[in-house]
Structures are given as structure tokens and as C-alpha cells.
C-alpha atoms as a PDB file:
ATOM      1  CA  UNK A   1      70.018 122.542  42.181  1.00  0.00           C
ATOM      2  CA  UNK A   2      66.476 121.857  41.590  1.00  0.00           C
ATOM      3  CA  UNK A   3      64.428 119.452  43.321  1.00  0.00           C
ATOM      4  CA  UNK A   4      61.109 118.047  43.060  1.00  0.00           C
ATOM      5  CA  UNK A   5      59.215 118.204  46.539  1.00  0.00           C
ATOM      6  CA  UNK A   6      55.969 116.273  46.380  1.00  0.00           C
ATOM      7  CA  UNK A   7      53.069 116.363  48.477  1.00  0.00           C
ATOM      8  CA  UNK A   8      51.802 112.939  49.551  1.00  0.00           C
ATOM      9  CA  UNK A   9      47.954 112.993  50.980  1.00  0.00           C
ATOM     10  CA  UNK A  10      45.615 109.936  51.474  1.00  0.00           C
ATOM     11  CA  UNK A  11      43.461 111.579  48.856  1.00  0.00           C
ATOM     12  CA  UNK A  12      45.660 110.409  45.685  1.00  0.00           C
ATOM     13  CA  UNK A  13      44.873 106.842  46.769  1.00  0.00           C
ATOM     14  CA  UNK A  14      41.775 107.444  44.620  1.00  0.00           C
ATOM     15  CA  UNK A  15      44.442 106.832  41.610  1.00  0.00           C
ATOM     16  CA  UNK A  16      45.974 103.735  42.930  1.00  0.00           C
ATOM     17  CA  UNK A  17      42.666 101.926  43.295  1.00  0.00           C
ATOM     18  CA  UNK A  18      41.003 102.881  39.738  1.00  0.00           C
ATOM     19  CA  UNK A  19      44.616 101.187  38.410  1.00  0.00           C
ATOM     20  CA  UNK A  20      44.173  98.548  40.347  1.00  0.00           C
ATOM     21  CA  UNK A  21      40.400  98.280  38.646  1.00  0.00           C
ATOM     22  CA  UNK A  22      41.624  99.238  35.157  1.00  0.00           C
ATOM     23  CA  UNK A  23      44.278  96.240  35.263  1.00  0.00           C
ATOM     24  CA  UNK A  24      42.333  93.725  36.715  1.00  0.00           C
ATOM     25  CA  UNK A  25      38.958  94.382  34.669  1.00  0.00           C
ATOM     26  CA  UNK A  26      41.476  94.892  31.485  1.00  0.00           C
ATOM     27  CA  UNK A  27      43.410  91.517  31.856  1.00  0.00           C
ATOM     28  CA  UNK A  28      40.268  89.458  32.646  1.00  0.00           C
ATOM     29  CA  UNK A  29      38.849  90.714  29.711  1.00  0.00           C
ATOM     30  CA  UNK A  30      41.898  90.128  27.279  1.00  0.00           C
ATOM     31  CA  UNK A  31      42.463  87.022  28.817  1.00  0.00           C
ATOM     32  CA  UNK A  32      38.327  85.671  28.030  1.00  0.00           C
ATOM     33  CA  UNK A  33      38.130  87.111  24.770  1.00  0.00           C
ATOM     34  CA  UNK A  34      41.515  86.995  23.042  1.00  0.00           C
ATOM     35  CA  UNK A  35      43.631  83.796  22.569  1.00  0.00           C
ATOM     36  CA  UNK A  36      46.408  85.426  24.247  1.00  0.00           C
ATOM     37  CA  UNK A  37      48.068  84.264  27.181  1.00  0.00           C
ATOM     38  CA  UNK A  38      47.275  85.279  30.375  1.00  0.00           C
ATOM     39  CA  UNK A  39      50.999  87.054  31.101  1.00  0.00           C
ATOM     40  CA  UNK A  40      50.808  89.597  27.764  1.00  0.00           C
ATOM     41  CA  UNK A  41      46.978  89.931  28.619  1.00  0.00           C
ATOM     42  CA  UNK A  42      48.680  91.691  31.842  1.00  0.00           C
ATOM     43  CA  UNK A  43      51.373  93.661  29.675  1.00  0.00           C
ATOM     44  CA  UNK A  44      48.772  94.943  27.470  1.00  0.00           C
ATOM     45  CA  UNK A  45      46.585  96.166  30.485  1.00  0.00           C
ATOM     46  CA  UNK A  46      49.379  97.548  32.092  1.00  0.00           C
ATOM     47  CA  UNK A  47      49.974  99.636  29.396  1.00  0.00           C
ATOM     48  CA  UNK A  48      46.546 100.764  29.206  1.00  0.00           C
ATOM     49  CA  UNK A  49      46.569 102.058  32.434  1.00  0.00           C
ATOM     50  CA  UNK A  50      49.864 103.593  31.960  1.00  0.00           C
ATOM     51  CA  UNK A  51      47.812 105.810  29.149  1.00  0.00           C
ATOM     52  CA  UNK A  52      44.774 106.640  31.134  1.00  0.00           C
ATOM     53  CA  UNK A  53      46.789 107.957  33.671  1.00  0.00           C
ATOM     54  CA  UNK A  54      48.333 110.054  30.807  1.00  0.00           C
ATOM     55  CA  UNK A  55      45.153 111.153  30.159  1.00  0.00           C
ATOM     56  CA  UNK A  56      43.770 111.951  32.821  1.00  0.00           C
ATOM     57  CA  UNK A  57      45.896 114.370  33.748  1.00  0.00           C
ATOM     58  CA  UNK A  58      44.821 116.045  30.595  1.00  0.00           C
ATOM     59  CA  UNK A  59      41.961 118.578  31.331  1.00  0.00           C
ATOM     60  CA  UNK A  60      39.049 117.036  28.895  1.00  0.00           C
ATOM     61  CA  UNK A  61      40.712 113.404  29.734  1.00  0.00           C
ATOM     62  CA  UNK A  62      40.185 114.364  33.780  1.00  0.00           C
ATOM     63  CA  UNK A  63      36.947 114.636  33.317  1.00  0.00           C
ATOM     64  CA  UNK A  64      36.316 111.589  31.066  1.00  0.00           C
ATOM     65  CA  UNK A  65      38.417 109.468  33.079  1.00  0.00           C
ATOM     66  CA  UNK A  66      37.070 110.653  36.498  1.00  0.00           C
ATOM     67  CA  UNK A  67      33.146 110.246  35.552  1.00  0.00           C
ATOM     68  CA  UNK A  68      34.120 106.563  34.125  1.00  0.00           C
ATOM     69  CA  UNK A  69      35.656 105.436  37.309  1.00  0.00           C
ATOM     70  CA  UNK A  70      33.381 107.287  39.611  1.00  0.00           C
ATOM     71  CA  UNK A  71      30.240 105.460  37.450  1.00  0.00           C
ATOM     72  CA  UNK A  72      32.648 102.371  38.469  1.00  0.00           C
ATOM     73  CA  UNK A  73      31.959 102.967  41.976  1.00  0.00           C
ATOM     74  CA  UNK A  74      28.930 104.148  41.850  1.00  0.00           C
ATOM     75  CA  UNK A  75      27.682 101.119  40.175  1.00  0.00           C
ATOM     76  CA  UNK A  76      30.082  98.711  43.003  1.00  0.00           C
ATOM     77  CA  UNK A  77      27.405 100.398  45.541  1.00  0.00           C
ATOM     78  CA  UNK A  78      24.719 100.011  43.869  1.00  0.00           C
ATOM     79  CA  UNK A  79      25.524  96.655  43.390  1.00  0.00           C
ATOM     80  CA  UNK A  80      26.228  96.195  46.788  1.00  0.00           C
ATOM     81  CA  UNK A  81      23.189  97.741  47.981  1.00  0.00           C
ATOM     82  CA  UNK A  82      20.986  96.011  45.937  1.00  0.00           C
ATOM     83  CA  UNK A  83      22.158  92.400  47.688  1.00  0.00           C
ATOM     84  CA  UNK A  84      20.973  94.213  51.280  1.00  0.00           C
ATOM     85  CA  UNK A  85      17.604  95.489  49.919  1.00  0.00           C
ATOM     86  CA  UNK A  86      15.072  95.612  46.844  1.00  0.00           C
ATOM     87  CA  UNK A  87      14.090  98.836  47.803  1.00  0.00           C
ATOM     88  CA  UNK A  88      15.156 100.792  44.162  1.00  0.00           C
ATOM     89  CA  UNK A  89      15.357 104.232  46.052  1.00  0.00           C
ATOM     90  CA  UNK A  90      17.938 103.127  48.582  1.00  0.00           C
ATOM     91  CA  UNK A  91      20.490 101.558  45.634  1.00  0.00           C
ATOM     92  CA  UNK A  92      20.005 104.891  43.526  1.00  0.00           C
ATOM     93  CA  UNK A  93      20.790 106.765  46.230  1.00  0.00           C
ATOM     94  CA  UNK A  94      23.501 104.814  47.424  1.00  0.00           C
ATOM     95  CA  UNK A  95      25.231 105.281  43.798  1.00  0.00           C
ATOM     96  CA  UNK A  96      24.667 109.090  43.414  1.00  0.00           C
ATOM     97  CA  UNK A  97      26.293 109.175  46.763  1.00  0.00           C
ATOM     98  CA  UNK A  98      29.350 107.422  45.739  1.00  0.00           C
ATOM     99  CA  UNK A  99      29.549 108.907  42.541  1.00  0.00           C
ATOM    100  CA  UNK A 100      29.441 112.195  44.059  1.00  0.00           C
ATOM    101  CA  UNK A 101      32.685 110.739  47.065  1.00  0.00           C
ATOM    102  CA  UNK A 102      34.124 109.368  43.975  1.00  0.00           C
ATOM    103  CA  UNK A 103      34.312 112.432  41.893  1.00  0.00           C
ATOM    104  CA  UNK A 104      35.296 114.258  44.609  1.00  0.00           C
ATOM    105  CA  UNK A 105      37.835 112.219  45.171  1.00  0.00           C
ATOM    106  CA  UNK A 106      38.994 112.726  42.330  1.00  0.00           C
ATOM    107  CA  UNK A 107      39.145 116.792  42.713  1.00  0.00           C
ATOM    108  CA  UNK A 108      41.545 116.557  45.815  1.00  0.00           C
ATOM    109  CA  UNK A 109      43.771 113.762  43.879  1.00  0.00           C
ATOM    110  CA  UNK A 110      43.971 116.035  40.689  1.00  0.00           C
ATOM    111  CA  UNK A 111      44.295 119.179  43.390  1.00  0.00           C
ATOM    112  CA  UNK A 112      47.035 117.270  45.322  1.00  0.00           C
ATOM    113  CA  UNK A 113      48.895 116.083  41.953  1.00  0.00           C
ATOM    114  CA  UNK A 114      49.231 119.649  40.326  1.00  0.00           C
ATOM    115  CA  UNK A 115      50.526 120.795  43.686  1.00  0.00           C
ATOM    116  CA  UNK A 116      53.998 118.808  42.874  1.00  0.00           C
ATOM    117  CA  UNK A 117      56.609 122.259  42.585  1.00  0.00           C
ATOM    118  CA  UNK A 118      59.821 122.511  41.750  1.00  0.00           C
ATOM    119  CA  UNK A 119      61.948 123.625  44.900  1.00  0.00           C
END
């Protein structure tokens, strides 16, 4: 009988929070620019995300998907940063930095995912 074993790690969390970001920045969107209500705005995101995770674990859509959520984050920090200090150096640095976690991040979750076996 076959089995699939999978291998949880903190590292695929990565995942959860850039569909947490995809549905929340998707239905606020839909929901300010289309005349739809708020609960299909939700649907519609949901199955969004559904299809970027499809894609990303494609390996051209990894890449795409990865650099446009790690840009995400990068950008968060830089945001961030820039409310602590004016100082342009500091925020760029602070978003290579987290574009560089987030992408590698992303690595060990894509790493971690194509390490599911059948038993």
C-alpha cells in the first residue's frame, strides 16, 4: 500500500504567509475597484491563490512567483524602515536584506515541498 509521508519544517511557512498576502491584497482590491460584493471578491481571490500556488511549483513560475513575493517583503521593510529613519542607505539595505531572507526562504520551502515521497 502506498503512502504519502510528508516532511513538515517551519520553512514552508514562507507559503502560508504570501497566501495570506495574495488573498488579502487580492480581495481589497476586487472589492475597491469592481462592483462586486465583498464575499465573491474573496472567492475570486481565493482562487487566485489557489493558481499561483499551481504555479509556483512550476520551475519558470518558482521563480516568478518567489521574486514577486520576496519584492513584497522587501518593500514591507523598506517601508518599515523608512518610518524609523530618512537615512536612504539604511531602507535599501534593509530591503536587499529581506529580499535576499525572502528568497531564501523560498529555496528551503520549494526544497522541503519536493521532498514529499511516496513510502
Amino acid at each position: 500500500m502506498n503512502k504519502i509521508q510528508v516532511y513538515h519544517s517551519s520553512d514552508t511557512n514562507i507559503l502560508v504567509w504570501d497566501m495570506l498576502v495574495s488573498v488579502l491584497v487580492l480581495t481589497l482590491a476586487l472589492s475597491q475597484f469592481t462592483a462586486l460584493h465583498t464575499a465573491f471578491c474573496l472567492l475570486i481571490a481565493i482562487g487566485i491563490t489557489v493558481v499561483i500556488v499551481a504555479v509556483w511549483h512550476t520551475r519558470v513560475g518558482f521563480w516568478l512567483v518567489s521574486a514577486v513575493f520576496s519584492a513584497f517583503w522587501g518593500g514591507l521593510a523598506y517601508g518599515i524602515t523608512a518610518l524609523f529613519t530618512e537615512d536612504a542607505i539604511w531602507q535599501w539595505m534593509v530591503f536587499g536584506l529581506a529580499v535576499l531572507v525572502a528568497l531564501g526562504s523560498h529555496l528551503l520551502a520549494r526544497r522541503y515541498t519536493q521532498n514529499i515521497e511516496e513510502v
